[in-house]
Protein backbone atom coordinates (compact mmCIF):
# COMPACT_ATOMS: atom_id res chain seq x y z
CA UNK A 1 6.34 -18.75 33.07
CA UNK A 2 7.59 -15.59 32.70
CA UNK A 3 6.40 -12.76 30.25
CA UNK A 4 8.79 -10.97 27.68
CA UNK A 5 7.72 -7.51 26.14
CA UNK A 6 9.53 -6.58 23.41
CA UNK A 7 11.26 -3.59 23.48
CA UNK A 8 11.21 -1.04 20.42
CA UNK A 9 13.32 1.47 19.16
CA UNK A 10 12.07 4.72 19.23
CA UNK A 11 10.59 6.23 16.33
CA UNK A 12 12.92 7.70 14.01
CA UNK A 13 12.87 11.71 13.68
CA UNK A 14 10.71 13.19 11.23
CA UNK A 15 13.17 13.63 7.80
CA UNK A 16 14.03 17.30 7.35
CA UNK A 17 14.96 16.55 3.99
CA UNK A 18 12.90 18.64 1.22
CA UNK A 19 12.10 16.02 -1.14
CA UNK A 20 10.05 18.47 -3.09
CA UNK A 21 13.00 20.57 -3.41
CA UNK A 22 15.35 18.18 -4.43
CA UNK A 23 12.57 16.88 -6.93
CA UNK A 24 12.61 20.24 -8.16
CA UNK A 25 16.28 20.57 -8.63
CA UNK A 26 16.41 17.31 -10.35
CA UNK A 27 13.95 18.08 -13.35
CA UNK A 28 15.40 21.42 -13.34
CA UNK A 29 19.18 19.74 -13.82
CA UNK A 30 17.71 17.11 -16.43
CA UNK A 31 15.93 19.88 -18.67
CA UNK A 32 19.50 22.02 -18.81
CA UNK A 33 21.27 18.92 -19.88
CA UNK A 34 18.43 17.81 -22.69
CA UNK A 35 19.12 22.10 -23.65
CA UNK A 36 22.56 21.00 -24.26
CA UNK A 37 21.31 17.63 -26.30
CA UNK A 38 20.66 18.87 -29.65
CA UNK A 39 24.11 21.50 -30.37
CA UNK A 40 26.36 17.93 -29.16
CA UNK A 41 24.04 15.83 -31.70
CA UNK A 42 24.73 18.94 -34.12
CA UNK A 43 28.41 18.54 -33.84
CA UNK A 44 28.71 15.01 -33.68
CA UNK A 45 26.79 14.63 -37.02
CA UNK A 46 28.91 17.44 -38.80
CA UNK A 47 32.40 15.79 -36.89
CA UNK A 48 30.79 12.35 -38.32
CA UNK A 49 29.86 13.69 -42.21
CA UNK A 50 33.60 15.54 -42.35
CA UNK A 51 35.21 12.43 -41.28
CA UNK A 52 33.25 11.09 -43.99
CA UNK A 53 31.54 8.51 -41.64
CA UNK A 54 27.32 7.73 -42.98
CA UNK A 55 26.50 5.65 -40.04
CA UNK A 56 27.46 4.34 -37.14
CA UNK A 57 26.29 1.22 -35.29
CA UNK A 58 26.11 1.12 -31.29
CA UNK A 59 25.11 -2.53 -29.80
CA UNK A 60 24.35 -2.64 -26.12
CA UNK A 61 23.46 -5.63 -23.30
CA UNK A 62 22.57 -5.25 -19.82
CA UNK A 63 21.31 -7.77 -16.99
CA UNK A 64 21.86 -8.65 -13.51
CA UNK A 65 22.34 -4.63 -12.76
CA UNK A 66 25.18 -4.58 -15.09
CA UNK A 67 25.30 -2.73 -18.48
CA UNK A 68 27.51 -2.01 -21.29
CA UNK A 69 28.07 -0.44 -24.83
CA UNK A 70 29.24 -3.94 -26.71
CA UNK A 71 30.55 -2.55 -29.56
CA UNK A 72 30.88 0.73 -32.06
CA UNK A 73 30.93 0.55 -35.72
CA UNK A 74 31.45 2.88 -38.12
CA UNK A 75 30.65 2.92 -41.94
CA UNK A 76 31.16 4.84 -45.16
CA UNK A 77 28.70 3.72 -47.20
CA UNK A 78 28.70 -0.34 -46.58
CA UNK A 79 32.33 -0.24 -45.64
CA UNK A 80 33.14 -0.64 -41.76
CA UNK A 81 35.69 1.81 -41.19
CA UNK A 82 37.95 3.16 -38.13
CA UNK A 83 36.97 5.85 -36.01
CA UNK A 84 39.47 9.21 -36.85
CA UNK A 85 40.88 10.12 -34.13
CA UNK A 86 39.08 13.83 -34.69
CA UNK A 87 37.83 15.62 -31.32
CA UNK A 88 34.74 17.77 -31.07
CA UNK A 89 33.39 20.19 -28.36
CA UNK A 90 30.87 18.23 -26.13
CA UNK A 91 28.91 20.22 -23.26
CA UNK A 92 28.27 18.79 -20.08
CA UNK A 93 26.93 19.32 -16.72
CA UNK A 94 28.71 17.75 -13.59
CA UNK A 95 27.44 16.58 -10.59
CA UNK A 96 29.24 19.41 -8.36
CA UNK A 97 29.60 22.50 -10.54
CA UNK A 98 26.08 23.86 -12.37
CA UNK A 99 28.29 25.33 -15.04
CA UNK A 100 28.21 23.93 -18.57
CA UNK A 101 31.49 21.89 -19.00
CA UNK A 102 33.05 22.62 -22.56
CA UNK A 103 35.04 19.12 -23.43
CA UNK A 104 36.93 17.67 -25.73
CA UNK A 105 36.21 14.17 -26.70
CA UNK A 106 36.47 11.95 -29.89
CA UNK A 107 33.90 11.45 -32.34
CA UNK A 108 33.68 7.80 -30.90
CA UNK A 109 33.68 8.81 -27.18
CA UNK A 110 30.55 11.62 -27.97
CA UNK A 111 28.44 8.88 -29.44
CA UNK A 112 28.82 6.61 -26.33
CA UNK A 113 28.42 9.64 -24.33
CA UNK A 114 25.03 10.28 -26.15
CA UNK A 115 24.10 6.35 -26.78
CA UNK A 116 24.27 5.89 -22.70
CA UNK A 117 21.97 9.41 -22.07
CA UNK A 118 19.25 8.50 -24.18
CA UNK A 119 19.25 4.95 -23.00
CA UNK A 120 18.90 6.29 -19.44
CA UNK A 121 16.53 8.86 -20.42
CA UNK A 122 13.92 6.71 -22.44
CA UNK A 123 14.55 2.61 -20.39
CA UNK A 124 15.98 3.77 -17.29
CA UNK A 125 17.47 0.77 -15.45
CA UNK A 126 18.07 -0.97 -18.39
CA UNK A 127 20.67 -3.20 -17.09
CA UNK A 128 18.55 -4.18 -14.18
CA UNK A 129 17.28 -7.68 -13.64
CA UNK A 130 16.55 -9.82 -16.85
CA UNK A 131 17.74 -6.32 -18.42
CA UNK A 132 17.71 -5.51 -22.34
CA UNK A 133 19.37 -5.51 -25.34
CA UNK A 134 19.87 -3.11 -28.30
CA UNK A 135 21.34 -1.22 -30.92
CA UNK A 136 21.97 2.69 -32.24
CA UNK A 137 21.85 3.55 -35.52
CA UNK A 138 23.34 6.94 -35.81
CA UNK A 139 22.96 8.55 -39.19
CA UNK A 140 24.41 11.22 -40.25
CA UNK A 141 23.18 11.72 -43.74
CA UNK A 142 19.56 11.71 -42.19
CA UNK A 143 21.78 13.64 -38.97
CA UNK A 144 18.67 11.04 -37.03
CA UNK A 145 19.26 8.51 -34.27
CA UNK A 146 17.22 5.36 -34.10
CA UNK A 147 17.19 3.17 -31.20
CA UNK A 148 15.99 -0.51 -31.41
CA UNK A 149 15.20 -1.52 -28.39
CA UNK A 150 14.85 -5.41 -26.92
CA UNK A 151 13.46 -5.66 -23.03
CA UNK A 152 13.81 -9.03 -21.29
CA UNK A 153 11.54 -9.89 -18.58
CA UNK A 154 11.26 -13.28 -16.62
CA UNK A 155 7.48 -14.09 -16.37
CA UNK A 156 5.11 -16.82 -15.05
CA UNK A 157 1.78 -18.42 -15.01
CA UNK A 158 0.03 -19.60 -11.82
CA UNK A 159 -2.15 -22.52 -12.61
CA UNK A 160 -4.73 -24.24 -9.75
CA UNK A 161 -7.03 -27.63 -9.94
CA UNK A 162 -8.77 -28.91 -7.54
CA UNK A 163 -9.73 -32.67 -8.15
């Protein structure tokens, strides 16, 4: 009988990646773009009151590492009534550039825009696993944002007896 030693790989390099350094220019990134948070909720709510829009509704699902905005509804007073096609400045940060991005986008397209950032900022990976559920209310009298929020989770009991 003969006897086999496995062979390893060598061990891999050391990483010469900073991680603290790219931690570091992560929360630096996230606190410019919650800066730019409150002037884009500013505008939406006065593009929203103008338009003569009180609230609008945005229902969300996500599961299985997929997630999506369901639907957007907007209302003047009870009333559900169609987005105006008005545009309003929104400011944004892209991956490659650290300049503030001045954009253009419709009332409709902002509250997505800000609907998707807070659910990533407050239930990251939202849309992972059993995922969750929701819905915005964006006000615009109050000029408030409300977020009801509905997390699924698969659970289980272990039970032993010994007879």
């Amino acid at each position: 009988m003969s006897k086999i030693e496995p062979t390893l790989a060598a061990p891999m390099a050391p990483s010469k990646i900073d991680f603290a350094a790219v931690l570091a220019r992560q929360s630096e990134r996230d606190a410019r773009i919650a800066a730019l948070r409150p002037a884009n909720k500013e505008r939406l709510f006065d593009g929203l009151t103008a338009a003569g829009i009180a609230h609008v509704t945005v229902s969300f699902d996500g599961y299985g590492d997929s997630g999506q905005v369901e639907s957007i509804e907007a209302y003047a007073g009870e009333t559900e009534v169609p987005f105006p096609k008005t545009e309003i400045a929104y400011a944004a940060l892209t991956w490659d550039d650290p300049e503030v991005e001045m954009r253009a986008l419709s009332l409709e397209d902002v509250v997505e825009q800000l609907a998707y950032d807070f659910l990533s900022d407050t239930h990251g990976g939202w849309e992972n696993n059993d995922g969750a559920y929701g819905e915005f209310c964006f006000d615009a009298s109050a000029r408030t944002i409300h977020l009801e929020f509905n997390e699924r989770f698969t659970s289980s009991e272990l039970y032993t007896h010994d007879f």
